[in-house]
Protein backbone atom coordinates (compact mmCIF):
# COMPACT_ATOMS: atom_id res chain seq x y z
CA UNK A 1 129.01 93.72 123.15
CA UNK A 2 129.88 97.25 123.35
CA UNK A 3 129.11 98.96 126.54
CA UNK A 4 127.59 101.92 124.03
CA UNK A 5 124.93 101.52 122.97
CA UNK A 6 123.61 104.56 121.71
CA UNK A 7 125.42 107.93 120.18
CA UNK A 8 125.79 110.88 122.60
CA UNK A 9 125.28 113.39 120.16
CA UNK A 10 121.90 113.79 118.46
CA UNK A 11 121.36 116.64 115.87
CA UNK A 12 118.25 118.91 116.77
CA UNK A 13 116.40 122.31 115.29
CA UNK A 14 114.73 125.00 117.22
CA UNK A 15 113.82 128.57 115.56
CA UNK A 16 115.83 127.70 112.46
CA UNK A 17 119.27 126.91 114.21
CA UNK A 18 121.18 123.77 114.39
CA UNK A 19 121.49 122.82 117.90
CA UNK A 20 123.41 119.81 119.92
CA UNK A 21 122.36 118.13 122.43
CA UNK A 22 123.41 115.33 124.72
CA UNK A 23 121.52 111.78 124.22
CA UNK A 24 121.12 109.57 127.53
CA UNK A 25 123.02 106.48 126.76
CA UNK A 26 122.41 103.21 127.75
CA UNK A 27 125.06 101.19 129.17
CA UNK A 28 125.43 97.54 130.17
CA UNK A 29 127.31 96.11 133.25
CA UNK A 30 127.49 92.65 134.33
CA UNK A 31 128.13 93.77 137.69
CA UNK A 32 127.18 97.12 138.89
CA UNK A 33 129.71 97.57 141.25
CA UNK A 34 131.91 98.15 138.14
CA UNK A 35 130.25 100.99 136.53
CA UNK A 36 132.26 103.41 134.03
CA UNK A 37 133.06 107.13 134.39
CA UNK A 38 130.14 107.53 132.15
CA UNK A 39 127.46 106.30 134.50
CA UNK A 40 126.24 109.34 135.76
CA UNK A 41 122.68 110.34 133.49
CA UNK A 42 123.00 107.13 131.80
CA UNK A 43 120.34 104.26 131.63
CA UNK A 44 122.11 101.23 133.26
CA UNK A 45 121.18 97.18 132.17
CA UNK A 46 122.84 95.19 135.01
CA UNK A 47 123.01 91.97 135.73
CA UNK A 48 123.43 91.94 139.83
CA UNK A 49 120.36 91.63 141.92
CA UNK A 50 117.96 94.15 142.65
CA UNK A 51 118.69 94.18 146.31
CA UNK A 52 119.43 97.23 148.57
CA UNK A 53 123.09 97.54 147.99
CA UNK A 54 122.52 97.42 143.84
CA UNK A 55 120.10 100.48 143.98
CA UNK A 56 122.23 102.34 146.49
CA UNK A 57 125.25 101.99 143.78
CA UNK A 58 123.16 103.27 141.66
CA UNK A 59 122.26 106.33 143.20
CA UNK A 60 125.29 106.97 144.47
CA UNK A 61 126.65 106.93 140.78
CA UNK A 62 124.04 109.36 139.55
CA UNK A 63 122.18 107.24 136.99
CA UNK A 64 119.10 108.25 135.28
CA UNK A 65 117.86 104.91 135.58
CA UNK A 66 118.51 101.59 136.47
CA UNK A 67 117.04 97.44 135.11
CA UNK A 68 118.72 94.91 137.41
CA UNK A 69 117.64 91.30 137.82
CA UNK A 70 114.66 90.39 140.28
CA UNK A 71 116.62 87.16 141.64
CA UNK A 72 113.71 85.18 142.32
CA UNK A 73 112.42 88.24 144.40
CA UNK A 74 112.67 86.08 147.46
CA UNK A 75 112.77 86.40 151.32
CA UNK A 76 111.01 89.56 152.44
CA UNK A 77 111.07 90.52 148.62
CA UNK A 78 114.66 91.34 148.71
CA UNK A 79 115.62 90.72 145.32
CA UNK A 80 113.83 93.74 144.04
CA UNK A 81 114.19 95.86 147.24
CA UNK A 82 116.27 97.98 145.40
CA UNK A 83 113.71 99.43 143.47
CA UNK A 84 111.82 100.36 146.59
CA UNK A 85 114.85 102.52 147.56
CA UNK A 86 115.53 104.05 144.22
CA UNK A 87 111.62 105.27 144.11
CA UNK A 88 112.07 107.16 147.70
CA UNK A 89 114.65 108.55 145.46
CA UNK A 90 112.34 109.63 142.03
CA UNK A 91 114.80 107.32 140.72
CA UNK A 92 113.50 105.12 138.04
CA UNK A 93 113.80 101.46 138.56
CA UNK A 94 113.11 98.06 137.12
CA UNK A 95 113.72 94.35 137.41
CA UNK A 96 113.76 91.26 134.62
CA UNK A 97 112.33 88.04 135.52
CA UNK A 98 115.29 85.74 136.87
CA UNK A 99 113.87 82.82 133.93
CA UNK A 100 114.13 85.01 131.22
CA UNK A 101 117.59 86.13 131.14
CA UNK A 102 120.61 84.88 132.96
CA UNK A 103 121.81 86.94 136.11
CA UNK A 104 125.35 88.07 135.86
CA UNK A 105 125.11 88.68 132.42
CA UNK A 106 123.84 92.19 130.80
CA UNK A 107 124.00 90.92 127.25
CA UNK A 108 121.45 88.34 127.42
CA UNK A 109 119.12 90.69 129.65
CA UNK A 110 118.92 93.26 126.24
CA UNK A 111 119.13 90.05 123.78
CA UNK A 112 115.68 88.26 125.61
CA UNK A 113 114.80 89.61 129.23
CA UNK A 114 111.82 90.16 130.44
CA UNK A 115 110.65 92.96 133.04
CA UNK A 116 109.22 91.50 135.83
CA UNK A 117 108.93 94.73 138.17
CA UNK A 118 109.04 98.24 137.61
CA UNK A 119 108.78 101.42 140.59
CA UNK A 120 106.48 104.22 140.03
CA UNK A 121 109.19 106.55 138.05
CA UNK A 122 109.80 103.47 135.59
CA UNK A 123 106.01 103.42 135.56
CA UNK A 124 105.46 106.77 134.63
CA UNK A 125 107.85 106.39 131.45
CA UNK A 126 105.59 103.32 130.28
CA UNK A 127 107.47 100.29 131.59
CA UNK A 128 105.72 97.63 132.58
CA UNK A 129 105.54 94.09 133.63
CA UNK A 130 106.18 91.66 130.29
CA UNK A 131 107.96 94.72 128.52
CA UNK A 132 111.09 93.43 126.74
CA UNK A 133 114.04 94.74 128.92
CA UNK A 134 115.55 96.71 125.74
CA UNK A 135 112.53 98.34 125.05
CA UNK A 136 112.39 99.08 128.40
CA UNK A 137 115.81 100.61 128.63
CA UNK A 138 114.76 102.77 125.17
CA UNK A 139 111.76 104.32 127.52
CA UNK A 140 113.93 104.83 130.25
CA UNK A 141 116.04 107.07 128.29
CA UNK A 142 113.52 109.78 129.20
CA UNK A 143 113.18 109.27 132.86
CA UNK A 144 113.66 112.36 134.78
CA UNK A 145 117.02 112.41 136.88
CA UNK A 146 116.26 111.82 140.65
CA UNK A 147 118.10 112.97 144.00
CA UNK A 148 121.16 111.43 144.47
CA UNK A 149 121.74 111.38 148.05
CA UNK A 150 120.77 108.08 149.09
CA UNK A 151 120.90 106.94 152.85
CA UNK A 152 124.02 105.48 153.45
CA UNK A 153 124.12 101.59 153.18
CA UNK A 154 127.59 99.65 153.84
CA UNK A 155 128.25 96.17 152.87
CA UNK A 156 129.02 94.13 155.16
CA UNK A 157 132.46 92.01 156.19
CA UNK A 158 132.24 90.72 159.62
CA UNK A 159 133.50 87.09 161.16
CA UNK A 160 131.31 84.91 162.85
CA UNK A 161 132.67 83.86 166.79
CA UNK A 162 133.72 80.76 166.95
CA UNK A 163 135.52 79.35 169.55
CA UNK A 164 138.03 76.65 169.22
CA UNK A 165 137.86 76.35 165.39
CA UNK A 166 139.58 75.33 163.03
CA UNK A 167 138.84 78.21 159.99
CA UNK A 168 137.51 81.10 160.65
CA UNK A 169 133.68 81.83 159.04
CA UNK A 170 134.07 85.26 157.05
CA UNK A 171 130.29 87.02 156.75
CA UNK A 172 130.35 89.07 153.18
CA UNK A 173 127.25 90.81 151.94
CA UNK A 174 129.29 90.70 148.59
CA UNK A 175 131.82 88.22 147.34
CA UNK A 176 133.27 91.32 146.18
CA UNK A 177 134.60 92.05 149.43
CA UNK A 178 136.53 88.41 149.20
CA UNK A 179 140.35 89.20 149.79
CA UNK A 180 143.28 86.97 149.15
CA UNK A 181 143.69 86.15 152.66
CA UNK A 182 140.53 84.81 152.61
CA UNK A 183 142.11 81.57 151.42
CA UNK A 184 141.48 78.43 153.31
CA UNK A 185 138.84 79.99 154.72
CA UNK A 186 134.93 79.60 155.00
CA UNK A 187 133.29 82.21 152.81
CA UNK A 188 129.63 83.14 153.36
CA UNK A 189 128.48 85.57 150.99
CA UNK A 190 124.75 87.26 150.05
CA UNK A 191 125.71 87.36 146.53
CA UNK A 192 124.16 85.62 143.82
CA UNK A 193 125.89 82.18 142.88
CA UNK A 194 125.82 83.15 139.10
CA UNK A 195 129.04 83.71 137.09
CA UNK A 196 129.86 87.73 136.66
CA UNK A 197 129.49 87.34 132.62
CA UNK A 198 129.75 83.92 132.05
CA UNK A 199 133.08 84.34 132.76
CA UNK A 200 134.87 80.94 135.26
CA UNK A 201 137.12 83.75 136.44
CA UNK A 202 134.73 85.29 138.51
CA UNK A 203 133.38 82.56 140.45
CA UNK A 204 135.68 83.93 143.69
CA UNK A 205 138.77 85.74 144.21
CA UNK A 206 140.36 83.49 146.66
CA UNK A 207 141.56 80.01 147.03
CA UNK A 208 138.87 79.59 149.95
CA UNK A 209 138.39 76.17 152.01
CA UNK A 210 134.71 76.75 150.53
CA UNK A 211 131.92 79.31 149.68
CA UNK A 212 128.43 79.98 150.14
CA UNK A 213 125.87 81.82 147.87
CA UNK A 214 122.53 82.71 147.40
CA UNK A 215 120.40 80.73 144.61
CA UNK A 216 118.73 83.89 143.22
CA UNK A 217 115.85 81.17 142.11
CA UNK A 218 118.26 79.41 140.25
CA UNK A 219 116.99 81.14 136.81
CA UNK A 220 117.08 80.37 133.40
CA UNK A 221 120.18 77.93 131.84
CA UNK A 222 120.31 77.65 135.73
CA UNK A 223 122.42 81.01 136.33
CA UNK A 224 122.20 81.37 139.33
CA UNK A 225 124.21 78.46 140.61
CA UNK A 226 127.16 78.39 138.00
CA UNK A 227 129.46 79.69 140.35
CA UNK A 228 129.43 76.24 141.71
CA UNK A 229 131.08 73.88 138.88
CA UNK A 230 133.58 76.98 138.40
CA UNK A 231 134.89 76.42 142.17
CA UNK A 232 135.00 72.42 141.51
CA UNK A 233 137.02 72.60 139.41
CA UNK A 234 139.49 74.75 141.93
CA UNK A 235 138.56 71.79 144.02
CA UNK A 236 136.34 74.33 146.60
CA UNK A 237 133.48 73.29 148.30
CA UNK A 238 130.39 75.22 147.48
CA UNK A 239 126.70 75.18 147.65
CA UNK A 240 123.88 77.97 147.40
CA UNK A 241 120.90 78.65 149.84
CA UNK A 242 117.43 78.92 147.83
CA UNK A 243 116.48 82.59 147.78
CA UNK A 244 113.02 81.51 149.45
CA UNK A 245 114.92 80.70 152.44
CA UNK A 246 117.29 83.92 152.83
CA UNK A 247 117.84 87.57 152.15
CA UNK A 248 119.66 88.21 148.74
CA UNK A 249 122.76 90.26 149.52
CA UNK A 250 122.68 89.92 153.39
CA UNK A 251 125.11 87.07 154.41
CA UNK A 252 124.00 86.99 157.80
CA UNK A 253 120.62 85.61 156.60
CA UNK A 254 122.71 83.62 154.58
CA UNK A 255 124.61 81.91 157.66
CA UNK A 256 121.24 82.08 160.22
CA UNK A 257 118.08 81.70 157.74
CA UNK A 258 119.73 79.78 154.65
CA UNK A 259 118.70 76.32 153.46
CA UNK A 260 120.78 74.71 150.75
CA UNK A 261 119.66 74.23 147.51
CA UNK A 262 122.44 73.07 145.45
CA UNK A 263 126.02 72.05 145.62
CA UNK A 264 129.11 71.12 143.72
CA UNK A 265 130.82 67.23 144.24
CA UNK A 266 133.50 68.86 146.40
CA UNK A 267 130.59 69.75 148.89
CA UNK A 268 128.89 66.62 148.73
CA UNK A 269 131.99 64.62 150.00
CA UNK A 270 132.45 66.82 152.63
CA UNK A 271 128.70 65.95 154.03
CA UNK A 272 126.32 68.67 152.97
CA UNK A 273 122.94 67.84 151.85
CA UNK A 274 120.22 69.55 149.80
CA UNK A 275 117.53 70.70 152.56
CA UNK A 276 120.29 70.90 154.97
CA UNK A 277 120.68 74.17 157.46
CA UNK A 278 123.54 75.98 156.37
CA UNK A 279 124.24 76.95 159.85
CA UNK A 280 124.81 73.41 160.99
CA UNK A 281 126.88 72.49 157.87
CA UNK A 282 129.49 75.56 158.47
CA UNK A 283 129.75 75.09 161.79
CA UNK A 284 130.55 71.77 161.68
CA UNK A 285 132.98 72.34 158.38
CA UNK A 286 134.72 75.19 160.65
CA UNK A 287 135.72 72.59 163.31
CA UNK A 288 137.21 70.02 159.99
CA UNK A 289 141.52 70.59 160.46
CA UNK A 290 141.03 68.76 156.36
């Protein structure tokens, strides 16, 4: 689907004369930390989580306004928190329900998601809970612009202490962050475990030992965990933490709040178990030499 979705250049009349003017466009992105030069004034459908770091990317790339995916909503409601920030902002701001479109994928949100939550400015332009996300994104084409100087907010990379292990326990607010010599390692992000577009490619940039993700309330066609049979197949260990049970796109409460949910063969015959502590299940996994 084209990115486009709308002409920029809309013919108008005032006092008799012929006059241009520059449409707001909307623009899809499976992930929004890959927006286009083109961002800036645009309407934005995006299929990452409406967390803090989402709505900060936003700002900080000047959009008019913004529909990301509510992830379940979750602990301390931080699957939408995003919107929260983007309204201290006058920036307009809305989230689909995580079972009406899958998360990951900003096709499906215009083809049948539903809005789920919406800030004040989204408000204002007549978006509301139930509203079909492309009708949604058609209102939001009138939103007034906001400020664009958002407090700063850094994603995290830090590595968990751990004496005498084996593999080292890499904290990532984003699996974004994931570098190649993360291989062999044991990856612990806040991101959702859905597939960036469908697309197996996605599912993590390294050859890690094994990786961690956050269920985003599993969704519809079960998005949020397809990251999981992706990595199988790469023969890594993986399992998500329900979204109940830690912050979306903080892998800290990933590592000390999550409980698992789900998890590929490759985790199973290393020991973890549904309802297990994550915490307990990585550290013992970071002492394994195999």
């Amino acid at each position: 689907m084209a990115n486009k979705l709308k002409g920029l250049l809309a013919a108008i009349f005032v006092g008799g004369r012929r006059i241009t003017k520059i449409e707001t466009c909307i623009l899809t992105a499976d992930t929004i930390t890959k927006l286009s030069s083109k961002a800036a004034g645009s309407v934005i459908v995006s299929g990452s989580h409406g967390g803090i770091y989402p709505g900060y990317l936003a700002a900080k790339a000047r959009v008019r306004a913004v529909i990301l995916n509510d992830a379940g909503v979750g602990k301390d409601a931080a699957g939408i928190s995003g919107l929260n920030l983007l309204e201290n902002l006058s920036i307009a701001a809305a989230a689909v329900f995580h079972f009406s479109c899958r998360i990951g994928d900003a096709g499906d949100m215009l083809a049948r998601g539903s809005i789920s939550h919406a800030n004040e400015p989204a408000r204002a332009c007549g978006v509301e809970a139930g509203m079909a996300c492309r009708r949604a994104a058609e209102r939001l084409r009138h939103a007034r612009l906001g400020r664009f100087d958002p407090p700063a907010v850094a994603e995290g990379r830090t590595e968990m202490p751990n004496a005498g292990a084996v593999r080292r326990i890499i904290l990532l607010d984003s699996a974004a962050l994931v570098r190649s010599e993360d291989a062999g390692q044991i990856v612990v992000t806040g991101s959702h475990g859905g597939l960036i577009g469908g697309d197996p490619a996605t599912a993590l940039r390294s050859d890690a030992f094994m990786a961690v993700f956050n269920d985003a309330g599993v969704g519809v066609d079960s998005a949020g965990l397809t990251r999981l049979s992706a990595l199988d197949a790469r023969g890594i260990a993986a399992f998500t933490v329900s979204a109940s049970s830690a912050r979306i796109g903080e892998a800290r409460s990933t590592f000390d709040d999550g409980i698992i949910s789900t998890l590929n063969d490759s985790a199973a015959r290393l020991g973890a178990m549904i309802g297990a502590a994550a915490r307990e299940v990585l550290a013992a996994w970071a002492m394994r030499s195999g």
